[in-house]
PDB file of N, CA and C in Angstrom:
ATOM      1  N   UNK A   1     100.207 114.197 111.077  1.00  0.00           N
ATOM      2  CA  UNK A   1     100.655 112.884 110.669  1.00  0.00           C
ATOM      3  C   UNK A   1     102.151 112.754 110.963  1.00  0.00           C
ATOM      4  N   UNK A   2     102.372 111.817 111.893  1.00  0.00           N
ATOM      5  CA  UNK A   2     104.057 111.536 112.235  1.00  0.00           C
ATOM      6  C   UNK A   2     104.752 111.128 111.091  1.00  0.00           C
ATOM      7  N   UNK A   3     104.222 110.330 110.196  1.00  0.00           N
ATOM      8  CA  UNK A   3     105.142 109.903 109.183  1.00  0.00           C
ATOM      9  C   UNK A   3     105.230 110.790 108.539  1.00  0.00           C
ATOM     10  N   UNK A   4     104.676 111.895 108.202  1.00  0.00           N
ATOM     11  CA  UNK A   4     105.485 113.429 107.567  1.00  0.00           C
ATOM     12  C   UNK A   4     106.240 113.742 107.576  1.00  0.00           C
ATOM     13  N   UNK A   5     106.326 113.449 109.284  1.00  0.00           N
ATOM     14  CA  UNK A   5     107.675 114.449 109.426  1.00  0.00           C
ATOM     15  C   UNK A   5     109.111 113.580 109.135  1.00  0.00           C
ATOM     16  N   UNK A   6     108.840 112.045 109.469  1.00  0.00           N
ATOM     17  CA  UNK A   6     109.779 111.206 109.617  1.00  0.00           C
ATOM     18  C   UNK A   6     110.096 111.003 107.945  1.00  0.00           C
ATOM     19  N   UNK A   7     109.548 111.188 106.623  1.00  0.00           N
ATOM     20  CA  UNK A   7     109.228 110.837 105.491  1.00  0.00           C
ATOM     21  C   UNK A   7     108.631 111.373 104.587  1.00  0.00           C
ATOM     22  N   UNK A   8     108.679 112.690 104.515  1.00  0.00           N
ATOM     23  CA  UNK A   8     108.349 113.392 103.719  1.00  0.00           C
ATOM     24  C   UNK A   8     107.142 112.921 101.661  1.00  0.00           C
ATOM     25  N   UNK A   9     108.385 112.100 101.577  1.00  0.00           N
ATOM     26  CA  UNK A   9     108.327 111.863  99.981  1.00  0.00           C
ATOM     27  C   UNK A   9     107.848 110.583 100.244  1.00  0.00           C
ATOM     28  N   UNK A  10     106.641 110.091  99.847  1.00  0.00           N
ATOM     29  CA  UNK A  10     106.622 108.983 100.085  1.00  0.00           C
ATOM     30  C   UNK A  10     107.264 108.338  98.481  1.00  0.00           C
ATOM     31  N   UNK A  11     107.638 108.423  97.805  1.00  0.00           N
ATOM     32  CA  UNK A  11     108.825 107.599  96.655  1.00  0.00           C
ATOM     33  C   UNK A  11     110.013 107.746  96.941  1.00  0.00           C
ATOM     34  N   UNK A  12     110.142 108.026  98.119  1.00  0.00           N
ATOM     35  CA  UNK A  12     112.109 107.784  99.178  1.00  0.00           C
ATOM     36  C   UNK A  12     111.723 106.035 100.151  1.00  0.00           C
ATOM     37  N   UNK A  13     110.228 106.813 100.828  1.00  0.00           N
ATOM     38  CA  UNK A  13     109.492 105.415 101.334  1.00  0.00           C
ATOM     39  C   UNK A  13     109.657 104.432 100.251  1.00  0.00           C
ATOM     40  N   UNK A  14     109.004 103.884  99.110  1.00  0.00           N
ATOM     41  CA  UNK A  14     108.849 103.517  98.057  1.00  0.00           C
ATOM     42  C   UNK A  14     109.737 102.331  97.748  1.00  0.00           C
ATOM     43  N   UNK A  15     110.988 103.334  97.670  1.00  0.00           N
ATOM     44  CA  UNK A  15     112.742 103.251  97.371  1.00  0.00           C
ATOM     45  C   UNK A  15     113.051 102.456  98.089  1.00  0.00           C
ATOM     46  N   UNK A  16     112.884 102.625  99.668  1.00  0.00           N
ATOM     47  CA  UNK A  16     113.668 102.083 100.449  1.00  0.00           C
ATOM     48  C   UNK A  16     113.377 101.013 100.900  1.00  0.00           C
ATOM     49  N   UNK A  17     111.828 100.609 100.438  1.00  0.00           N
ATOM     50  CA  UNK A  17     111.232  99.385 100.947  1.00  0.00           C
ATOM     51  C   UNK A  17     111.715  98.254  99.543  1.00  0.00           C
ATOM     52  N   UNK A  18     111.281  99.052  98.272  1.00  0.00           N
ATOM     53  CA  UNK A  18     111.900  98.195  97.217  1.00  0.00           C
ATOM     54  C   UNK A  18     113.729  97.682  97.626  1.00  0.00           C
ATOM     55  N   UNK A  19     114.457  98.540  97.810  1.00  0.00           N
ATOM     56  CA  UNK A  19     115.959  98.471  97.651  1.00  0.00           C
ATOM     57  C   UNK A  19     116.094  96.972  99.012  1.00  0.00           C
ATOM     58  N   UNK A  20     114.828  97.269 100.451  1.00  0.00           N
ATOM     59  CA  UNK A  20     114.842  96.162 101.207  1.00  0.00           C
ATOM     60  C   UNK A  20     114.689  94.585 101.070  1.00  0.00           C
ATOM     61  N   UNK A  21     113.644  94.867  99.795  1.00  0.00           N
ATOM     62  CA  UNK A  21     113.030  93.636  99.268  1.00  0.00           C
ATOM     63  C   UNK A  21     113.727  93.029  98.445  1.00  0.00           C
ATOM     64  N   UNK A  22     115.174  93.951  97.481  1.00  0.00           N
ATOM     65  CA  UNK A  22     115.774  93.001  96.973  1.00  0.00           C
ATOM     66  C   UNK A  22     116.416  92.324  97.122  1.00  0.00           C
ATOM     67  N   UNK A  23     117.457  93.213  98.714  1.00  0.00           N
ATOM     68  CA  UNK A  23     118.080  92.629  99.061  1.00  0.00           C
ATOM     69  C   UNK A  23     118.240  90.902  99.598  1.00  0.00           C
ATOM     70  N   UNK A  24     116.467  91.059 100.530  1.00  0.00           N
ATOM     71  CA  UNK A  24     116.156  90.015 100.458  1.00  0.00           C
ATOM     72  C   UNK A  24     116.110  89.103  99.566  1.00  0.00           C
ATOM     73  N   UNK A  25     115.693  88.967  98.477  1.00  0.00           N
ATOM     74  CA  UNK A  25     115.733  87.932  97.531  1.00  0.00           C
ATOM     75  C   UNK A  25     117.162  87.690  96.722  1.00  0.00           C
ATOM     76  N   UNK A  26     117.844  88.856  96.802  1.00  0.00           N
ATOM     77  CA  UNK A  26     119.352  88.569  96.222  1.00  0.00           C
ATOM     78  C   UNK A  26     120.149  87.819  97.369  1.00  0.00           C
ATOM     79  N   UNK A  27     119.900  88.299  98.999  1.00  0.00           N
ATOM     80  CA  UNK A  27     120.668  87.172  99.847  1.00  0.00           C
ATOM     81  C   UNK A  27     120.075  85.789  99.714  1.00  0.00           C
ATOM     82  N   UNK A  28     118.781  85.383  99.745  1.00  0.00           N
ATOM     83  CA  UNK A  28     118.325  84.259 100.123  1.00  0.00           C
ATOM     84  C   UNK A  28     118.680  83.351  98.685  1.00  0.00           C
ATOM     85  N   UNK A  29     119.039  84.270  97.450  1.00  0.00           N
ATOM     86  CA  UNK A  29     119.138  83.297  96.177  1.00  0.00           C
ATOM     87  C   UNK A  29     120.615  82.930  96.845  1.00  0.00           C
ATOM     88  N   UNK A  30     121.604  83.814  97.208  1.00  0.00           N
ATOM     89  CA  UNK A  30     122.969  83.452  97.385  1.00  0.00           C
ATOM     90  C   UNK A  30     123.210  82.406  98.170  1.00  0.00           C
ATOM     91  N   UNK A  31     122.187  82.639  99.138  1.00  0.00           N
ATOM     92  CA  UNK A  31     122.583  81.064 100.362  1.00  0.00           C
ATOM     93  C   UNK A  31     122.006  79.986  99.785  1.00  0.00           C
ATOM     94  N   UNK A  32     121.171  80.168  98.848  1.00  0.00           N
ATOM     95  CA  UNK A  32     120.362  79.064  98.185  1.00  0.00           C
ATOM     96  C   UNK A  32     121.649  78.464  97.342  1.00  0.00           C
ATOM     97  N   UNK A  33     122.355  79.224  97.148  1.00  0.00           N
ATOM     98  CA  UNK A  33     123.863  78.371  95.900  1.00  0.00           C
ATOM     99  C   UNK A  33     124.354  78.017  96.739  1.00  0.00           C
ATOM    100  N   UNK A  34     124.317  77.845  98.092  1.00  0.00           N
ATOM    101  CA  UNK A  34     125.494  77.473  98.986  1.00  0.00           C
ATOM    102  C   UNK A  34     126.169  78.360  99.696  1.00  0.00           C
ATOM    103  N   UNK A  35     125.985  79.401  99.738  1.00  0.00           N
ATOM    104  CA  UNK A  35     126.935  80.279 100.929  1.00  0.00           C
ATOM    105  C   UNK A  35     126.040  81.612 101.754  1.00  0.00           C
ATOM    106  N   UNK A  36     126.050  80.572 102.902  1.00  0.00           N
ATOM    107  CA  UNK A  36     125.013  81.395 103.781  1.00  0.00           C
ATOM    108  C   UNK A  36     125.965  82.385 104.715  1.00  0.00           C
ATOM    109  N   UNK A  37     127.238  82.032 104.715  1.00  0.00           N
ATOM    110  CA  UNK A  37     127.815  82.983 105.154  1.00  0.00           C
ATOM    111  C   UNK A  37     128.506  83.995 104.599  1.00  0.00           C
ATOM    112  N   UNK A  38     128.495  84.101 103.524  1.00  0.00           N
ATOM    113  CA  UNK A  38     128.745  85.397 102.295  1.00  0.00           C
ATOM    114  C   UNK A  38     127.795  86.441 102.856  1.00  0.00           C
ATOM    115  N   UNK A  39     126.689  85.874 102.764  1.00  0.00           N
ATOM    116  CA  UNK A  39     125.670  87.025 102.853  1.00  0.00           C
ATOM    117  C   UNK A  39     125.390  87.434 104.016  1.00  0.00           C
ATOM    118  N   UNK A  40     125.996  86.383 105.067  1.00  0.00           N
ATOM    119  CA  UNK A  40     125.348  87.055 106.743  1.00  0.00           C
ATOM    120  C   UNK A  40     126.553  88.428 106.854  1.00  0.00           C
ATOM    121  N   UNK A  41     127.902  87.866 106.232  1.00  0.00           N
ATOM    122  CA  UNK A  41     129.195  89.279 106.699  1.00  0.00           C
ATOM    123  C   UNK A  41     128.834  90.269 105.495  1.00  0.00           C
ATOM    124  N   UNK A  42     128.537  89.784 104.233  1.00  0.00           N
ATOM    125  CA  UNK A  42     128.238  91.248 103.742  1.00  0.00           C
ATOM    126  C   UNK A  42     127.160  91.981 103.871  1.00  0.00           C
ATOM    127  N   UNK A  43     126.158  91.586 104.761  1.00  0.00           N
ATOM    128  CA  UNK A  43     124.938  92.621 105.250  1.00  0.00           C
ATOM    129  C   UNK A  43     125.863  93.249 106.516  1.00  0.00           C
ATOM    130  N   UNK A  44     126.889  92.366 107.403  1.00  0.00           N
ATOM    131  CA  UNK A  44     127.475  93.363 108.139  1.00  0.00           C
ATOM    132  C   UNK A  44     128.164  94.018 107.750  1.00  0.00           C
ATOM    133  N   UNK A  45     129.264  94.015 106.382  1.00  0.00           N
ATOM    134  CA  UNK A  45     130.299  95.062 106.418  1.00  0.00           C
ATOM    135  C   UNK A  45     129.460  96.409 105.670  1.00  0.00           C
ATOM    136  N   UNK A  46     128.246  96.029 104.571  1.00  0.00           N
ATOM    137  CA  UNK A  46     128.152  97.362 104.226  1.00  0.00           C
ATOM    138  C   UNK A  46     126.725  98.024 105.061  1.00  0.00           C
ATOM    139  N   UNK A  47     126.261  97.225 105.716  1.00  0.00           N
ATOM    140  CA  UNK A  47     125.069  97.806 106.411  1.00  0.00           C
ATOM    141  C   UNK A  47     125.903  98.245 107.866  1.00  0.00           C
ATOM    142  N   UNK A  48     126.479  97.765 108.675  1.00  0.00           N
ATOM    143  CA  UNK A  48     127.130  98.039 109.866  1.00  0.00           C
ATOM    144  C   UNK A  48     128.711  98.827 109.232  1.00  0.00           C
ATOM    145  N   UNK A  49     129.602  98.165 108.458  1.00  0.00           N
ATOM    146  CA  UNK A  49     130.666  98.667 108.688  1.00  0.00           C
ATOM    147  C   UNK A  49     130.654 100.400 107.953  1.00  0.00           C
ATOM    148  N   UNK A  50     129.522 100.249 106.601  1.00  0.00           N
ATOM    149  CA  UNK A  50     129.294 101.651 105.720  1.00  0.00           C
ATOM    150  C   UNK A  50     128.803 102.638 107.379  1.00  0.00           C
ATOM    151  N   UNK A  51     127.794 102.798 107.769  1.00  0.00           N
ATOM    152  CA  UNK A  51     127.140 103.365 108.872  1.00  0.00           C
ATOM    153  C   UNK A  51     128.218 103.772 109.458  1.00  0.00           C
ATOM    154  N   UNK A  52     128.788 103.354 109.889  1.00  0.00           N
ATOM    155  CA  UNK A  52     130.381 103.682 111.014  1.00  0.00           C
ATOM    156  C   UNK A  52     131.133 104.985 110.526  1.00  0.00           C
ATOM    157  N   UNK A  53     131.436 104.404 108.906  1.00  0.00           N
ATOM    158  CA  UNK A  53     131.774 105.002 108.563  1.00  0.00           C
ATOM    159  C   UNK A  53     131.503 106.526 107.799  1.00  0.00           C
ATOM    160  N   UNK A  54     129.822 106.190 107.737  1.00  0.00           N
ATOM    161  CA  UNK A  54     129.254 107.507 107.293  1.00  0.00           C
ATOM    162  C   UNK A  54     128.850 108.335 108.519  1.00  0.00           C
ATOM    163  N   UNK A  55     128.635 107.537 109.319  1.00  0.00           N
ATOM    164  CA  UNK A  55     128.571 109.006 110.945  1.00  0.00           C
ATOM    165  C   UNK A  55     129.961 109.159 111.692  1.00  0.00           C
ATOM    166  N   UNK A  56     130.826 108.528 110.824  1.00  0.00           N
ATOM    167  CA  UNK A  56     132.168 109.538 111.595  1.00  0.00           C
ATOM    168  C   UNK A  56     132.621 110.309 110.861  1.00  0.00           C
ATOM    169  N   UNK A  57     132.661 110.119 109.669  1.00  0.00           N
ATOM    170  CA  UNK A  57     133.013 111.313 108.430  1.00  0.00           C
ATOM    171  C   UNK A  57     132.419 112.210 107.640  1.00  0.00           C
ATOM    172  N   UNK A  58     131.048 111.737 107.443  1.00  0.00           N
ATOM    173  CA  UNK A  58     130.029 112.014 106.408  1.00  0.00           C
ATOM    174  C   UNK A  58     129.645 113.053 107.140  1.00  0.00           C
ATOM    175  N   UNK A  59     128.468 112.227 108.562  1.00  0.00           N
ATOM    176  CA  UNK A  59     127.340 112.879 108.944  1.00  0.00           C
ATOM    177  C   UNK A  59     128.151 114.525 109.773  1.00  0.00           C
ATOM    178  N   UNK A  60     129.168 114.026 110.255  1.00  0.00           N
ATOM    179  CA  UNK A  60     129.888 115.654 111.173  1.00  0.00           C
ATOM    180  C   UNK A  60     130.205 116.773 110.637  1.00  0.00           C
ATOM    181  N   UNK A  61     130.502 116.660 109.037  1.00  0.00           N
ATOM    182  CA  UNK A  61     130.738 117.533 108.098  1.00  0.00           C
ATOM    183  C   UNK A  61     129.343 118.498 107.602  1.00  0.00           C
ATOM    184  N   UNK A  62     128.259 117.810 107.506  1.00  0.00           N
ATOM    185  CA  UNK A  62     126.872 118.248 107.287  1.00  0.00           C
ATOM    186  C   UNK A  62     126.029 117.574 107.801  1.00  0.00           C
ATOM    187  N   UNK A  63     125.640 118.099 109.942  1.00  0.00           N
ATOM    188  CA  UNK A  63     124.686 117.248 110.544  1.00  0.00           C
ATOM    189  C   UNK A  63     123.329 118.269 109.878  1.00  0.00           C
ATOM    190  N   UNK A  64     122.838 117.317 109.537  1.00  0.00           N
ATOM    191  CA  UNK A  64     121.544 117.361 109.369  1.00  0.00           C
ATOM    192  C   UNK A  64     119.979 115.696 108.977  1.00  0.00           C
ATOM    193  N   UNK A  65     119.068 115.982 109.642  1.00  0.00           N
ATOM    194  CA  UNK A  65     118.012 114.927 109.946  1.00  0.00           C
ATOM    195  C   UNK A  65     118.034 113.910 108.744  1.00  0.00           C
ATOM    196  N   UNK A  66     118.005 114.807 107.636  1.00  0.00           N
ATOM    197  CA  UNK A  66     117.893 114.429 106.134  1.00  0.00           C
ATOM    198  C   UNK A  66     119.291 113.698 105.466  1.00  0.00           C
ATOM    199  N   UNK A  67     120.431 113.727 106.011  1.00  0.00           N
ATOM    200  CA  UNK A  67     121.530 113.428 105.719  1.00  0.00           C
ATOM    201  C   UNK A  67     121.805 111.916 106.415  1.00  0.00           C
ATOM    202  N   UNK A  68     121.590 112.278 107.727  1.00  0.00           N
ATOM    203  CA  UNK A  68     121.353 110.875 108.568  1.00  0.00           C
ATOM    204  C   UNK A  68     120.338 109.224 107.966  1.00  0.00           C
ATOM    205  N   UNK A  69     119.122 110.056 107.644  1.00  0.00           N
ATOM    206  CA  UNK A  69     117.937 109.303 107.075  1.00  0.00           C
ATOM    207  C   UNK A  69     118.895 109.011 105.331  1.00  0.00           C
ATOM    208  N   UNK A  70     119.743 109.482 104.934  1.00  0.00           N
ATOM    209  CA  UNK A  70     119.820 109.121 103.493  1.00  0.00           C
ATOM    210  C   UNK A  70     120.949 108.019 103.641  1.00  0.00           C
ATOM    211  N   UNK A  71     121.607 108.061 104.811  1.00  0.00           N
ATOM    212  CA  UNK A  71     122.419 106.895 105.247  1.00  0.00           C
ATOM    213  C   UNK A  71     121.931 105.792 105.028  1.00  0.00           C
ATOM    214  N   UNK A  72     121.020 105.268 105.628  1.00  0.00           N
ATOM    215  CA  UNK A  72     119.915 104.250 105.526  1.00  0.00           C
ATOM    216  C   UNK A  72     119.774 103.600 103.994  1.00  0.00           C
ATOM    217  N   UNK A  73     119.248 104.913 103.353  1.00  0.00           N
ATOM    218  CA  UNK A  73     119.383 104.055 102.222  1.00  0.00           C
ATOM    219  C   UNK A  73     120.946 103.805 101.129  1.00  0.00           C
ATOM    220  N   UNK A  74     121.745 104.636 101.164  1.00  0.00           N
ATOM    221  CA  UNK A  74     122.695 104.731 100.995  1.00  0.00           C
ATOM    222  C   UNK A  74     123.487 103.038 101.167  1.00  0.00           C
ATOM    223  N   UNK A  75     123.799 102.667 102.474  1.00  0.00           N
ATOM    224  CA  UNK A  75     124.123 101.537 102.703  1.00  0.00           C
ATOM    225  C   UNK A  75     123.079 100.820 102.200  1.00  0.00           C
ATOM    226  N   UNK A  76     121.825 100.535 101.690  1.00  0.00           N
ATOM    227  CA  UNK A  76     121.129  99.724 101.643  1.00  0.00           C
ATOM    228  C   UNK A  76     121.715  99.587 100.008  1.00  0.00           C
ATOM    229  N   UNK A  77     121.837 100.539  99.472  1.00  0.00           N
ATOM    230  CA  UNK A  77     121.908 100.480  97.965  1.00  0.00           C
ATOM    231  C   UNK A  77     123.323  99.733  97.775  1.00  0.00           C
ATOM    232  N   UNK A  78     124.670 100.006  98.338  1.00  0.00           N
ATOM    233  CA  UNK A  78     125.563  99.330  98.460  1.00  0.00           C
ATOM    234  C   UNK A  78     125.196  97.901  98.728  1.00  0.00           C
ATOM    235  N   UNK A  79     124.885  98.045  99.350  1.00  0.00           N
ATOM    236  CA  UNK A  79     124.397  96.322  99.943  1.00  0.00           C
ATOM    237  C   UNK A  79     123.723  95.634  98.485  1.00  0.00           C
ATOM    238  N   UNK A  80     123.148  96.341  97.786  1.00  0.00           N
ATOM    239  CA  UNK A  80     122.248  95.449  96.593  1.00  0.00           C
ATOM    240  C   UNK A  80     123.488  95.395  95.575  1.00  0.00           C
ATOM    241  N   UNK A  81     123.831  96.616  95.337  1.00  0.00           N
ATOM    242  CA  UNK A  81     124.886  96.095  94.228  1.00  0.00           C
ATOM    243  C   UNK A  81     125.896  95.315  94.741  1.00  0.00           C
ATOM    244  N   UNK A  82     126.235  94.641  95.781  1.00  0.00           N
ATOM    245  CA  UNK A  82     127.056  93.605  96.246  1.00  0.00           C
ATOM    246  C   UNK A  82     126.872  92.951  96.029  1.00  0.00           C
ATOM    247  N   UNK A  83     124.870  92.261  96.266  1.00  0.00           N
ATOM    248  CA  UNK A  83     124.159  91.351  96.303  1.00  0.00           C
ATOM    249  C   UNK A  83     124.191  91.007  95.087  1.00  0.00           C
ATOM    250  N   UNK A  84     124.089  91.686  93.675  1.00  0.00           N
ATOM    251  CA  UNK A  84     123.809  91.633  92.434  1.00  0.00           C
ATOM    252  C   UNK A  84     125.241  90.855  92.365  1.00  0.00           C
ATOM    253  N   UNK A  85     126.051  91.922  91.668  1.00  0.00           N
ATOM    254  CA  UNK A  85     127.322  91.372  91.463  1.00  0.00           C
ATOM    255  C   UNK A  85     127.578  89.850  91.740  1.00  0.00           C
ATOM    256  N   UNK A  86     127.406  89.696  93.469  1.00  0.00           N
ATOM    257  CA  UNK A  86     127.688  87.988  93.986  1.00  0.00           C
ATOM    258  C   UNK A  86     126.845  87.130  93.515  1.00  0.00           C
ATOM    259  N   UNK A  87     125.634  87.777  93.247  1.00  0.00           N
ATOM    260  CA  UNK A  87     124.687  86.516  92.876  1.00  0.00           C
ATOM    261  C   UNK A  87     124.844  86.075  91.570  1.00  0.00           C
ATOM    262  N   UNK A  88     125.728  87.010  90.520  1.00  0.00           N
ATOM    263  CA  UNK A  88     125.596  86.514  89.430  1.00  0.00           C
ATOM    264  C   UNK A  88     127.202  85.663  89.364  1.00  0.00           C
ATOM    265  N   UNK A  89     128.378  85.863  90.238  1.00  0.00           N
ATOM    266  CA  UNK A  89     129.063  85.198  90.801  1.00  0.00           C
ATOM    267  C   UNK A  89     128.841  83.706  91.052  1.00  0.00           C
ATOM    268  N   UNK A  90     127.872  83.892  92.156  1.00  0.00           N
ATOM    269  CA  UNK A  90     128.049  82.517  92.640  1.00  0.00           C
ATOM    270  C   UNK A  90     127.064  81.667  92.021  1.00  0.00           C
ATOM    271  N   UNK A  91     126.246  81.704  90.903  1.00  0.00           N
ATOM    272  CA  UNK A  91     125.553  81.793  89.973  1.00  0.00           C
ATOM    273  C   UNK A  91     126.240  80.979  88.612  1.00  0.00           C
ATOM    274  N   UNK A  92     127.592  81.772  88.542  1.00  0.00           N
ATOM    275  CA  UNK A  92     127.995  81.204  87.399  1.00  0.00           C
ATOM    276  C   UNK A  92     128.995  79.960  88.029  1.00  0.00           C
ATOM    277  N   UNK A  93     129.317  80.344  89.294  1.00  0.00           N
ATOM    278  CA  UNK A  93     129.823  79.006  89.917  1.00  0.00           C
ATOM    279  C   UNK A  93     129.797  77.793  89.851  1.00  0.00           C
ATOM    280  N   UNK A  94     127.903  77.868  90.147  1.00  0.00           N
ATOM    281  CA  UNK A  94     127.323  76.532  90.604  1.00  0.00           C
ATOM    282  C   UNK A  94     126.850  76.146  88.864  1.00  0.00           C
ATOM    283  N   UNK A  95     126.601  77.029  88.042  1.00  0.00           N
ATOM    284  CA  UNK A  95     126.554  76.628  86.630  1.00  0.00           C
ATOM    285  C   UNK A  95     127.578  75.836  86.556  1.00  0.00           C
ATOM    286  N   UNK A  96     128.498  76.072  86.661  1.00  0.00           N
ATOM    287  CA  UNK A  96     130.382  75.361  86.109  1.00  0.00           C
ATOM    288  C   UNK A  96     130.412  74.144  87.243  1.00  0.00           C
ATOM    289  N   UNK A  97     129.750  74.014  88.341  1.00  0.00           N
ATOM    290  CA  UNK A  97     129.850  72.959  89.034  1.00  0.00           C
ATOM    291  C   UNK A  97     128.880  71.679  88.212  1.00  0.00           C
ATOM    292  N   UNK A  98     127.259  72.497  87.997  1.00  0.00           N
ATOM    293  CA  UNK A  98     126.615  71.702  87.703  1.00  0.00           C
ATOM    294  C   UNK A  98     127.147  70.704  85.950  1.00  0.00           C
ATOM    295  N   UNK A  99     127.448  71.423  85.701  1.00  0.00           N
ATOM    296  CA  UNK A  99     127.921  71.289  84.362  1.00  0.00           C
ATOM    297  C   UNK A  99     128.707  70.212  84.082  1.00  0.00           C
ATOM    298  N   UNK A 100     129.935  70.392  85.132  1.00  0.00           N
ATOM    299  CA  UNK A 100     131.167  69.004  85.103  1.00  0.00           C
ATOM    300  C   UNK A 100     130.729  67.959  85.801  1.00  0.00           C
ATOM    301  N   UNK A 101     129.601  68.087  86.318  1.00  0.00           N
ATOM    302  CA  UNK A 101     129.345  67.012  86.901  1.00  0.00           C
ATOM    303  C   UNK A 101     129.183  66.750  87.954  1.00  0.00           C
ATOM    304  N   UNK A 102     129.390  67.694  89.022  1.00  0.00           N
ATOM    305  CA  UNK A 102     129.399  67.774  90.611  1.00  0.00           C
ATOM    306  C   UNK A 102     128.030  68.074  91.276  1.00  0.00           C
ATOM    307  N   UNK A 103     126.933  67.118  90.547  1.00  0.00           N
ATOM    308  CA  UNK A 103     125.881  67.274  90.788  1.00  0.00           C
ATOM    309  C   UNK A 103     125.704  66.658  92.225  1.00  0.00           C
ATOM    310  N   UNK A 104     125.343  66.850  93.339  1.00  0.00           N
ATOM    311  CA  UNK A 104     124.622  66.082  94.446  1.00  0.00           C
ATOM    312  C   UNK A 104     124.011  64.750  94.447  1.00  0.00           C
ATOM    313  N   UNK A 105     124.543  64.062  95.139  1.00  0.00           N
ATOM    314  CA  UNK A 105     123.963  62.694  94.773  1.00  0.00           C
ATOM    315  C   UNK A 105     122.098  62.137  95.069  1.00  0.00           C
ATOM    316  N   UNK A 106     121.818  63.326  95.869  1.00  0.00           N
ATOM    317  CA  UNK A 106     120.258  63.433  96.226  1.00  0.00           C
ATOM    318  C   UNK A 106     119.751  63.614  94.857  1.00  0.00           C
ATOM    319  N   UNK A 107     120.028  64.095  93.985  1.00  0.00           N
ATOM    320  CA  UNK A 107     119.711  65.034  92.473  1.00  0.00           C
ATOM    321  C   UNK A 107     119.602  63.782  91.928  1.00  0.00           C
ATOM    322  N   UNK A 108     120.207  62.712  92.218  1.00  0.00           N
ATOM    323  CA  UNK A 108     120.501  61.723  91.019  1.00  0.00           C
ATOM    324  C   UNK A 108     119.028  60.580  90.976  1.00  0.00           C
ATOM    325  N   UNK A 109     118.763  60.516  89.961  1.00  0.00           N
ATOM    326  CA  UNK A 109     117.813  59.351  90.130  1.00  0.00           C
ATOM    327  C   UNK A 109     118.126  58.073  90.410  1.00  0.00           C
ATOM    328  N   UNK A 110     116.676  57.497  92.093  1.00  0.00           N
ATOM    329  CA  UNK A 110     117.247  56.534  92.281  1.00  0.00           C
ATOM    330  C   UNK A 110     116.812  54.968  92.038  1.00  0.00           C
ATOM    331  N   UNK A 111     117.622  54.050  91.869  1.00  0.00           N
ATOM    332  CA  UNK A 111     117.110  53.027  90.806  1.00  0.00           C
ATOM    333  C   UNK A 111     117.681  51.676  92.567  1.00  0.00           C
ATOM    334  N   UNK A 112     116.040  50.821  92.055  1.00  0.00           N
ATOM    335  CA  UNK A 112     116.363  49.640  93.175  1.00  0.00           C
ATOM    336  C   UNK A 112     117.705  48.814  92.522  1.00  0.00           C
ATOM    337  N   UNK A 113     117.697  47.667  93.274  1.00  0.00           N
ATOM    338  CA  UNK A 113     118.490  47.014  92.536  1.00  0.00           C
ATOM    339  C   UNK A 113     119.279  45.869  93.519  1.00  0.00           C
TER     340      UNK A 113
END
């Protein structure tokens, strides 16, 4: 079985598909408040810019298969607690927007007249 060798544990599998799935729903709530570009640069700085930085420093110090593969999730987990953090951010934002009044005028009910 190839995925043995590639995946040993399948609750690392598990992990990494959950930690994928939240991300998803923590970016798509964030662009849903309005900022679709928050979330397109912070999937690049900690998914692309973390990586960079873990195979020029990390991975040369201790190459090994298992170290490489924990990268993966590593940045992925960064990436969620970003996601968390901002979403409850931009979250309390659009609360304080909705609140004073800066509701959208589509939102408003509309009356003939």
């Amino acid at each position: 079985n190839n995925l043995a060798l590639i995946a040993p544990r399948h609750g690392a599998v598990d992990n990494a598909v959950g930690i994928a799935a939240a991300n998803g729903v923590l970016g798509h709530a964030i662009q849903s408040y309005g900022y679709p570009l928050y979330s397109t640069l912070s999937s690049i700085a900690f998914v692309f810019g973390f990586r960079i930085v873990w195979m020029t420093w990390v991975y040369p110090a201790f190459p090994s298969f298992h170290l490489l593969m924990v990268c993966f999730t590593v940045s992925w987990s960064l990436l969620m607690l970003c996601n968390i953090v901002s979403y409850f951010v931009f979250r309390r934002i659009f609360e304080k927007r909705w609140h004073d009044g800066e509701r959208e005028e589509s939102l408003k009910p509309v009356t003939e007249g």
